[in-house]
Protein backbone atom coordinates (compact mmCIF):
# COMPACT_ATOMS: atom_id res chain seq x y z
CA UNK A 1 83.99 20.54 142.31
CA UNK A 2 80.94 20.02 140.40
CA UNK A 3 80.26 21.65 137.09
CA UNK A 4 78.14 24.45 138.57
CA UNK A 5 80.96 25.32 141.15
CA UNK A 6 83.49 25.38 138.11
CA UNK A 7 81.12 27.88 136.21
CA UNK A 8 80.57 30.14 139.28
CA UNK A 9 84.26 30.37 139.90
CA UNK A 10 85.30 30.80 135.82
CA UNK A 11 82.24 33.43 136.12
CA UNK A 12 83.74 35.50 139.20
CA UNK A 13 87.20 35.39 137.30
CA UNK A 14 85.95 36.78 134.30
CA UNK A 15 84.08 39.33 136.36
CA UNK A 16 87.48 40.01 138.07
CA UNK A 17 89.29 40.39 135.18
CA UNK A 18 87.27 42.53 133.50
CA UNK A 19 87.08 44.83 136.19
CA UNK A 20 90.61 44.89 136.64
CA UNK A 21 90.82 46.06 133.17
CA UNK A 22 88.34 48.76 133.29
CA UNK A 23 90.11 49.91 135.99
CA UNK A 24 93.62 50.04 134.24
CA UNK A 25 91.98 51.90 131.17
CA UNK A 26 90.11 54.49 133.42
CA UNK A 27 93.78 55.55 135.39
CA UNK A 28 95.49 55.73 131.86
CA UNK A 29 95.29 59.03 130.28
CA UNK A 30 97.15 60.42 127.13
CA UNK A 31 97.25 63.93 126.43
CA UNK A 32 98.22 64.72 122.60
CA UNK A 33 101.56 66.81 121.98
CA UNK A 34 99.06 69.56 121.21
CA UNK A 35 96.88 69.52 124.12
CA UNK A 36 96.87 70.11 127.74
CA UNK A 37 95.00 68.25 130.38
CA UNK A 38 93.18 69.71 133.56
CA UNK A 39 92.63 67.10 136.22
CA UNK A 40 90.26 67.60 138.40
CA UNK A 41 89.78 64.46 140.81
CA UNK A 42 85.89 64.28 142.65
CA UNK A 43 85.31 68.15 141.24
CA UNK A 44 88.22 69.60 142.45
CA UNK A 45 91.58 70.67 140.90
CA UNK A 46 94.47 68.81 140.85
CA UNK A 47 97.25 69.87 138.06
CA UNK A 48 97.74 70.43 134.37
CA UNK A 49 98.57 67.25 132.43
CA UNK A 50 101.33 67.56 129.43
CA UNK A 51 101.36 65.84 126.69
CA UNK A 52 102.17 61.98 127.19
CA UNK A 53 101.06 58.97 129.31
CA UNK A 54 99.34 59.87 132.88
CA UNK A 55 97.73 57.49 135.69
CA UNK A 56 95.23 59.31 137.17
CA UNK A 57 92.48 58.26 139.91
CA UNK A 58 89.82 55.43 138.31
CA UNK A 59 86.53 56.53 138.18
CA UNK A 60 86.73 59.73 140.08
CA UNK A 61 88.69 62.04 137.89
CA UNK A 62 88.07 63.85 134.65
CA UNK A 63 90.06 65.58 132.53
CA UNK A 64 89.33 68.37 130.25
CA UNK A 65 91.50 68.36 127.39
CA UNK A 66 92.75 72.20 125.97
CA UNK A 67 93.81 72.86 122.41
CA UNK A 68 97.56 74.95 122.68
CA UNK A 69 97.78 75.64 119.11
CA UNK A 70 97.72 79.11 117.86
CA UNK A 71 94.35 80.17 117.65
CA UNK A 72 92.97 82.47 115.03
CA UNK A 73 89.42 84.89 115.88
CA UNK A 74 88.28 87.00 113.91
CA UNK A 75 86.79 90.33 115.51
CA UNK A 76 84.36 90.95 112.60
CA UNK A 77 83.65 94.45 110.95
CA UNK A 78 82.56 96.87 113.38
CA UNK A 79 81.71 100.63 112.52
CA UNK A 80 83.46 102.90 115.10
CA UNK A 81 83.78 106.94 115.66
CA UNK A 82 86.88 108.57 115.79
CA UNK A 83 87.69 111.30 118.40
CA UNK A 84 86.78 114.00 115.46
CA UNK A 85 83.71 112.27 115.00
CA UNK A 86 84.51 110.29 111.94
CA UNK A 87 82.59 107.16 111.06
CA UNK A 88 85.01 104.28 110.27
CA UNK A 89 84.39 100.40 109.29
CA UNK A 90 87.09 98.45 111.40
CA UNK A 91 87.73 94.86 110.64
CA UNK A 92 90.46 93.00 112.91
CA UNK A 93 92.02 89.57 113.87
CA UNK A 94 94.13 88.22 116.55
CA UNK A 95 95.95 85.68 117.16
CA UNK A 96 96.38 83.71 120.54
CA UNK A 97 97.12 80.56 122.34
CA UNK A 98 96.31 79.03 125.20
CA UNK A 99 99.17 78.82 127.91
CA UNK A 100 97.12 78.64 131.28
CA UNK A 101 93.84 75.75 130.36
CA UNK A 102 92.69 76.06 134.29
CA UNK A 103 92.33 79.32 133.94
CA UNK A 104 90.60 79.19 130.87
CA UNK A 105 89.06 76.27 131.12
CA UNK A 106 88.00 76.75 135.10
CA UNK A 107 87.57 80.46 135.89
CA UNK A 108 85.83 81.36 132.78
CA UNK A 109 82.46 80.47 131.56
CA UNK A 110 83.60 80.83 128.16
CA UNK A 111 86.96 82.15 127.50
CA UNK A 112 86.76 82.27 123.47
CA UNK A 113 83.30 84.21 123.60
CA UNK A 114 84.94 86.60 126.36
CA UNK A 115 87.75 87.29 124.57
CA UNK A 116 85.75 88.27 121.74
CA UNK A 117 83.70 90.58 124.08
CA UNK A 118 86.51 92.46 124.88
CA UNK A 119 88.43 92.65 122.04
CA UNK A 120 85.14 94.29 120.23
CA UNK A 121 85.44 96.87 123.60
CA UNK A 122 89.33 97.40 123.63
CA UNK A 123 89.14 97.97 119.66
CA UNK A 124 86.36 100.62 120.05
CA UNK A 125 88.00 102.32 122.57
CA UNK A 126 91.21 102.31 120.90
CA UNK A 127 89.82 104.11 117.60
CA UNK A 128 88.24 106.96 119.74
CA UNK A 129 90.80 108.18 121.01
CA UNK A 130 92.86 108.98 117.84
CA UNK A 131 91.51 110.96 114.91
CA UNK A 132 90.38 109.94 111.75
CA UNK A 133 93.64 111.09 109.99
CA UNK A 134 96.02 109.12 112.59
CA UNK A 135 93.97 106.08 112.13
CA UNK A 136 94.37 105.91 108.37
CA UNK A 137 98.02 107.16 108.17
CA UNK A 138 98.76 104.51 111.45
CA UNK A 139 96.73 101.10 110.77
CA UNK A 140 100.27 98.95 111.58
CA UNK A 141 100.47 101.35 115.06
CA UNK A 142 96.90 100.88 115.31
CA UNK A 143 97.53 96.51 115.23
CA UNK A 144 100.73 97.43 117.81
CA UNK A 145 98.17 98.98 120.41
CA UNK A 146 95.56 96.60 120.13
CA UNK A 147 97.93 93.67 120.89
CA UNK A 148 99.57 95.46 123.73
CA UNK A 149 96.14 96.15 125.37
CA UNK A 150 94.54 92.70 124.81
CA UNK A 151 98.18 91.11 126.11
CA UNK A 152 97.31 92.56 129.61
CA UNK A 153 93.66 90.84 129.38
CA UNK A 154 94.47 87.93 128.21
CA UNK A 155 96.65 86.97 130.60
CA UNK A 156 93.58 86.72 133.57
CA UNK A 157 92.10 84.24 130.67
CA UNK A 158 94.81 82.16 130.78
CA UNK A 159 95.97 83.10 127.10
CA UNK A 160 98.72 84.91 125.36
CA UNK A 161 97.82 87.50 122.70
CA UNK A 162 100.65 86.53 119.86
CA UNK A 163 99.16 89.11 117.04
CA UNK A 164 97.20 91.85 116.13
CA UNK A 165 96.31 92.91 112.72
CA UNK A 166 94.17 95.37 111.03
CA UNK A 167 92.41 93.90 108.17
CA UNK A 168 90.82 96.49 106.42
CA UNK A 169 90.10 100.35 108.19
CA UNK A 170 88.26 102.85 105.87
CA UNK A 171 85.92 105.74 106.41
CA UNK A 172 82.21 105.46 105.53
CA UNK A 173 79.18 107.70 104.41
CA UNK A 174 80.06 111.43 103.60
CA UNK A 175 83.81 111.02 105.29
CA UNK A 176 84.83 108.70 102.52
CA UNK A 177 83.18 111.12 99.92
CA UNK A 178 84.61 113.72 101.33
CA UNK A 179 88.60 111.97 101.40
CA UNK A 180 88.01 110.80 98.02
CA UNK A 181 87.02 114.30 96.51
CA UNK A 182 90.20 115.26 98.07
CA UNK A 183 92.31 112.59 96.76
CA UNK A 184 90.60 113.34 93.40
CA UNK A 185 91.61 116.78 93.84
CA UNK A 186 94.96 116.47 94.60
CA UNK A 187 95.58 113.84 91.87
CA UNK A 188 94.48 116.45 89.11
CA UNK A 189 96.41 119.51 91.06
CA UNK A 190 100.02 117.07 90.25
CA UNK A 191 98.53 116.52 87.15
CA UNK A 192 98.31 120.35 85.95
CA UNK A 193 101.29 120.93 87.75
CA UNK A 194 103.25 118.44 85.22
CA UNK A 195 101.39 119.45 82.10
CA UNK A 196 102.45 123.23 82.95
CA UNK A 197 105.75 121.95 83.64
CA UNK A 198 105.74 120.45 80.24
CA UNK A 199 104.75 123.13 78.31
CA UNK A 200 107.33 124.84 80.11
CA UNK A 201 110.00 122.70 79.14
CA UNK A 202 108.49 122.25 75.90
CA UNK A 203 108.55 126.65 75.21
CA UNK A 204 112.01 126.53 76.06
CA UNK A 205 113.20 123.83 73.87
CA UNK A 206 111.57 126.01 70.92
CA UNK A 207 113.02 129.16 72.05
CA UNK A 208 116.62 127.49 72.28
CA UNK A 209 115.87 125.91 68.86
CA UNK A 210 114.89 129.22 67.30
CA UNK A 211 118.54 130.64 68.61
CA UNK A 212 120.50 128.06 67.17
């Protein structure tokens, strides 16, 4: 063999080689201890990946990678109306995590931004049908309900609903005037109560000292 038949074949080898290689890195896929992998092989679905080492198809499959760590979103302040027709500032977090990535991931445009949609819905809903003074006296049975309702949604999204707190819930405009009037009120009614009670006490100490 001449030298141009010795470069030809060392080029075709190299060419072989490298595509053999390509090849063996596209199949290999690692999914973190974190994560989950949908594969979907020529646009359909296939399976969920774990976390480890998977061969899948070369050049034909993708995988979308999902993050199953708790997630935290926060629901924001929202002002909501009470069945009396209170106005009250609502502000709310949940937290979640993914258990289901092809249904999040594949029948869901965007599951985070839904989720958010109808948390904002389920939380409005929830605050008109109690009254203002069952909301304020119940914020922890307030969290309860709103996790119990959002567990039945998020299970179509592919998530599970792990916690529901109420951040901060507090009347606004005239209401709050109004409660805080009444607090004020009540606050000086124990106080006059006490100082008549001490005078009371205080009378009677005299009169027993004036006996003795």
């Amino acid at each position: 063999m001449g030298p141009v038949e010795i470069a030809l074949v060392a080029a075709i080898v190299a060419l072989a080689l490298v595509l053999f290689f390509w090849t063996l890195l596209s199949s290999v896929v690692i999914i973190q201890q974190y994560e989950s992998g949908v594969y979907m092989r020529l646009g359909r679905y296939i399976r969920t990946l774990g976390p480890g080492l998977h061969l899948v198809a070369p050049f034909v499959s993708r995988i979308y990678r999902a993050d199953t760590r708790v997630q935290v979103l926060d629901i924001g302040r929202m002002e909501l109306m009470t069945r009396d027709m209170s106005p009250v500032v609502v502000e709310a977090f949940i937290q979640y995590r993914m258990v289901r990535p092809d249904n999040s991931l594949l029948k869901v445009e965007k599951y985070r931004s839904t989720l958010s949609q109808i948390s904002h819905v389920t939380m409005r809903k929830l605050v008109l049908e109690h009254e203002l003074e069952d909301v304020l006296r119940n914020i922890p049975s307030v969290g309860k309900q709103l996790k119990e309702r959002l567990s039945s949604e998020g299970d179509s999204l592919g998530v599970e609903i792990l916690r529901a707190e109420i951040k901060e819930l507090e009347p606004v405009g005239p209401i709050k005037a109004a409660i805080e009037d009444r607090i004020a009120a009540e606050k000086e009614r124990q106080a006059m109560i006490l100082r008549a009670d001490g005078r009371k006490r205080a009378m009677m100490m005299d009169g027993e000292i004036k006996k003795a």
